[in-house]
Protein backbone atom coordinates (compact mmCIF):
# COMPACT_ATOMS: atom_id res chain seq x y z
CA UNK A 1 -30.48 -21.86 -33.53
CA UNK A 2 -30.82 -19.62 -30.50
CA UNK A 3 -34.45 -19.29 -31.25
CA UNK A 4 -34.74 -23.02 -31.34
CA UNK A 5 -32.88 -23.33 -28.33
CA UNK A 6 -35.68 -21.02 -26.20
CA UNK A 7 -38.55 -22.96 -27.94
CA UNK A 8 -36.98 -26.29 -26.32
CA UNK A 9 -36.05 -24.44 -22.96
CA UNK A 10 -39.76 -23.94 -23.21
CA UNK A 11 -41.20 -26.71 -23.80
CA UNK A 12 -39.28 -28.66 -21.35
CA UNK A 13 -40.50 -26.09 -18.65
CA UNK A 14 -44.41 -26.56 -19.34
CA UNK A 15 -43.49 -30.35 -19.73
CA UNK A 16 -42.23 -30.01 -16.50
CA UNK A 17 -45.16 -28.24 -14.84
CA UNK A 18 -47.60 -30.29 -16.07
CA UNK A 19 -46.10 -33.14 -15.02
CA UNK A 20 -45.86 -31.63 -11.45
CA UNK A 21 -49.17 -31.04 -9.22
CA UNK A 22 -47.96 -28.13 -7.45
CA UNK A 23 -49.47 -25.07 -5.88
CA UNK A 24 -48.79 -20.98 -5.28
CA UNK A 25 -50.48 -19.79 -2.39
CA UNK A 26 -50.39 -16.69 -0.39
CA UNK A 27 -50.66 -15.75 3.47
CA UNK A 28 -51.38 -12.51 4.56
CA UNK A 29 -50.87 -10.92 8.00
CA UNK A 30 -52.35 -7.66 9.29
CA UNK A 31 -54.67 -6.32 12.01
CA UNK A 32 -58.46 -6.08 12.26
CA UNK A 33 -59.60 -3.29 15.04
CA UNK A 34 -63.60 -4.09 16.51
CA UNK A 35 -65.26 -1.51 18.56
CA UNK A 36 -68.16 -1.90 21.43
CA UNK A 37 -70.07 0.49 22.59
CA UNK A 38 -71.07 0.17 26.52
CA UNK A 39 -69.15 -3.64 26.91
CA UNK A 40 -69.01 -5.97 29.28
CA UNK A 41 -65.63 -6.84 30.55
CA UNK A 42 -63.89 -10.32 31.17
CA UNK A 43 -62.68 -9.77 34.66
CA UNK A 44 -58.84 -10.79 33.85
CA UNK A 45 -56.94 -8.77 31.43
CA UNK A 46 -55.71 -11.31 27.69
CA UNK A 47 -54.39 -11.17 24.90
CA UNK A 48 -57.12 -10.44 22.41
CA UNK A 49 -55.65 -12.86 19.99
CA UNK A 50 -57.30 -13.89 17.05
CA UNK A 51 -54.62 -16.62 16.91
CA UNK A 52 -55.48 -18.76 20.19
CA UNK A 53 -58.48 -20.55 20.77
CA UNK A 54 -59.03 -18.15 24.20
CA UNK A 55 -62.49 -17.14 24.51
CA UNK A 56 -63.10 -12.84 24.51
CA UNK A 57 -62.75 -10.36 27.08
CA UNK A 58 -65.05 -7.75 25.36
CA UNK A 59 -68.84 -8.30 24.87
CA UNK A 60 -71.34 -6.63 23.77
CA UNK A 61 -74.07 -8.07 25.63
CA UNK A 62 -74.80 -5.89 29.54
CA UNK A 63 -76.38 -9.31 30.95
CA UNK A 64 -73.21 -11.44 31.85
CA UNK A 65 -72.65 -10.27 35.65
CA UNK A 66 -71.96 -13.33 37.07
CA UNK A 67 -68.91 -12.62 38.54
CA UNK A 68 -66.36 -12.62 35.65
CA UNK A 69 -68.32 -10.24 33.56
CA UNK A 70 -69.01 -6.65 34.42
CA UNK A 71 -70.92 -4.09 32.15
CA UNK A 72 -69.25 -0.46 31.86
CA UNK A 73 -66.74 -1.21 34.41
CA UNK A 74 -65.55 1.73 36.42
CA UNK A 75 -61.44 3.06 36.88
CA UNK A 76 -60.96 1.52 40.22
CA UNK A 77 -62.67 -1.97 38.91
CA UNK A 78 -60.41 -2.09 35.91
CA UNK A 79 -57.34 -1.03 38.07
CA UNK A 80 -58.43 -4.08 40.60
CA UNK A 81 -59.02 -6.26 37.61
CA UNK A 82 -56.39 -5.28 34.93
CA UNK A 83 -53.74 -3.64 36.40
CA UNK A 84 -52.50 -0.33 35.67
CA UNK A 85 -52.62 0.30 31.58
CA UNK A 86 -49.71 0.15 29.23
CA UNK A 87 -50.81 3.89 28.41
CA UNK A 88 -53.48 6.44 30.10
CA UNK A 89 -54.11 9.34 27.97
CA UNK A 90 -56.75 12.61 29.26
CA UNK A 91 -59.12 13.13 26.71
CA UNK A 92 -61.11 16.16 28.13
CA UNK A 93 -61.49 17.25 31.62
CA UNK A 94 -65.30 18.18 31.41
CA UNK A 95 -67.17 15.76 31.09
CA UNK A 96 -63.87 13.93 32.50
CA UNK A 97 -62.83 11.35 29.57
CA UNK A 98 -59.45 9.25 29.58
CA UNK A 99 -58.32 6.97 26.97
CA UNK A 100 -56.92 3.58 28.64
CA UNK A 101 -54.73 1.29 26.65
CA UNK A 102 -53.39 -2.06 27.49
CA UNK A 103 -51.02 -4.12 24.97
CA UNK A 104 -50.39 -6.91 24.55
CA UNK A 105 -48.46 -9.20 21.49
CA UNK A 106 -46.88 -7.82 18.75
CA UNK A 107 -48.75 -8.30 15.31
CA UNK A 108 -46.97 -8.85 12.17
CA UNK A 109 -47.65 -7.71 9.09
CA UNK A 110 -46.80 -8.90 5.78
CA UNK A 111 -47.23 -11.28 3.16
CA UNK A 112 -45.86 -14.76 2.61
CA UNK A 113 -46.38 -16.44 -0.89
CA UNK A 114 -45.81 -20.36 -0.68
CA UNK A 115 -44.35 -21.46 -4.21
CA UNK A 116 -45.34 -25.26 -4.88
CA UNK A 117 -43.79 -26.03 -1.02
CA UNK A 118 -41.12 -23.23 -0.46
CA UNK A 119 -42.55 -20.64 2.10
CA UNK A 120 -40.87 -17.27 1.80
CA UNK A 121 -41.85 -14.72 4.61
CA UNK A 122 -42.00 -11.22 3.98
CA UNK A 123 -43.16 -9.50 7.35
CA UNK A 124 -42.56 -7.03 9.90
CA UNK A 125 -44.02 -6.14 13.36
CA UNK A 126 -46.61 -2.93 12.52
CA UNK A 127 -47.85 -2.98 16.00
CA UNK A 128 -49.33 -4.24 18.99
CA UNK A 129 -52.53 -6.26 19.97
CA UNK A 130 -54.43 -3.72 22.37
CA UNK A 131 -57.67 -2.90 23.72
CA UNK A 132 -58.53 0.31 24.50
CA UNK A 133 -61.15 1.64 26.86
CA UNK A 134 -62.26 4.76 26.93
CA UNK A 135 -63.98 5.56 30.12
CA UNK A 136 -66.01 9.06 30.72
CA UNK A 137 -67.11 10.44 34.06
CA UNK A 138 -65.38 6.70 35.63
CA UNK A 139 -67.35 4.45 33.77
CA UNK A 140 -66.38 2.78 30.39
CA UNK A 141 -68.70 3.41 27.33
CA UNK A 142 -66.63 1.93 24.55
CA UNK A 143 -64.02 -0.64 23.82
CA UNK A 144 -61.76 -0.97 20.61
CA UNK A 145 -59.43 -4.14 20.09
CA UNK A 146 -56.98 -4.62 17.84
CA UNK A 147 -55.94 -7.79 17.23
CA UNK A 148 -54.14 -10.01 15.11
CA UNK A 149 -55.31 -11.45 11.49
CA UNK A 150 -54.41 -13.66 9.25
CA UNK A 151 -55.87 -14.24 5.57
CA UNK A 152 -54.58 -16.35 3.41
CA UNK A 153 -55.78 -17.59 -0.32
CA UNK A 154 -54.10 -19.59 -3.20
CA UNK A 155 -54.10 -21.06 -6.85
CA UNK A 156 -53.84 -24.14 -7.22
CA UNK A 157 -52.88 -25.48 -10.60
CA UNK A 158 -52.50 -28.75 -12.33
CA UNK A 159 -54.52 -30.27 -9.36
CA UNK A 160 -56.44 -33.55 -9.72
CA UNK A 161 -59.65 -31.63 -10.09
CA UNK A 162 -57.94 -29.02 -12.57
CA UNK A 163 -57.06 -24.96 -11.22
CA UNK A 164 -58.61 -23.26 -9.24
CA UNK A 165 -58.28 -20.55 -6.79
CA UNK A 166 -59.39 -20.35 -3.82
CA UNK A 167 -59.60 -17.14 -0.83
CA UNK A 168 -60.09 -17.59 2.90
CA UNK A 169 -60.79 -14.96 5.64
């Protein structure tokens, strides 16, 4: 009898889920860090932001002076253009090398699995979108960002056009 009983508990549950299109999906949040050597810099200091539609402040390419783009920027430009940093660390005194970090949003990291329509966040602020500069002898050779990023994938069963899973960057 109690065996009989699970076999219809069963049943009724794939019934059930068969009946139902539904999906189980999962979001994940982290960070993704880029690095340029000798950059051009976006004369006003943003978020780096993966999230917003905002265009870059870092590029790679030296031939965008027009004003709002300066290649290897020196201290007193990024002081006049960014402000003071959120952190200024001496790397070496000869050749003279300092480590200049501005932040910016936190980033939250995590996971968040979607069962058929209930979303259930897991996640936690790891850190901070930043950009760091590091300049040597006054000029900056190299800039890292940090910035938010969000993959997410999924399996979708009993769809119309059967399961499948599917993974987006």
């Amino acid at each position: 009898m109690n065996q009989i009983q699970r076999l219809k508990s069963l049943f009724f549950l794939i019934l059930i889920s068969i009946s139902l299109q539904g999906c189980v999906a999962l979001f994940k949040y982290g960070e993704q860090t880029t690095q340029t050597e000798m950059p051009s810099v976006l004369a006003t200091a943003k978020s780096p932001s993966a999230l917003t539609s905002e265009p870059p402040v870092i590029s790679a390419a030296a031939d965008k002076q027009n004003g709002r783009w300066v290649a290897t920027p020196s201290s007193s430009w990024m002081r006049d253009n960014w402000g003071n940093p959120t952190r200024l660390k001496i790397i070496s005194d000869k050749p003279k090398a300092e480590l200049w970090t501005y932040e910016f949003e936190k980033i939250w990291g995590g996971v968040m699995p979607v069962l058929v329509v209930l979303p259930i966040p897991l996640r936690a602020p790891t850190g901070r979108e930043k950009i760091e500069f590091l300049l040597e002898e006054d000029r900056v050779i190299r800039a890292t960002v940090t910035r938010a990023k969000d993959q997410y994938g999924g399996a979708f069963l009993f769809s119309p056009d059967g399961p499948f899973v599917k993974s987006l960057e």
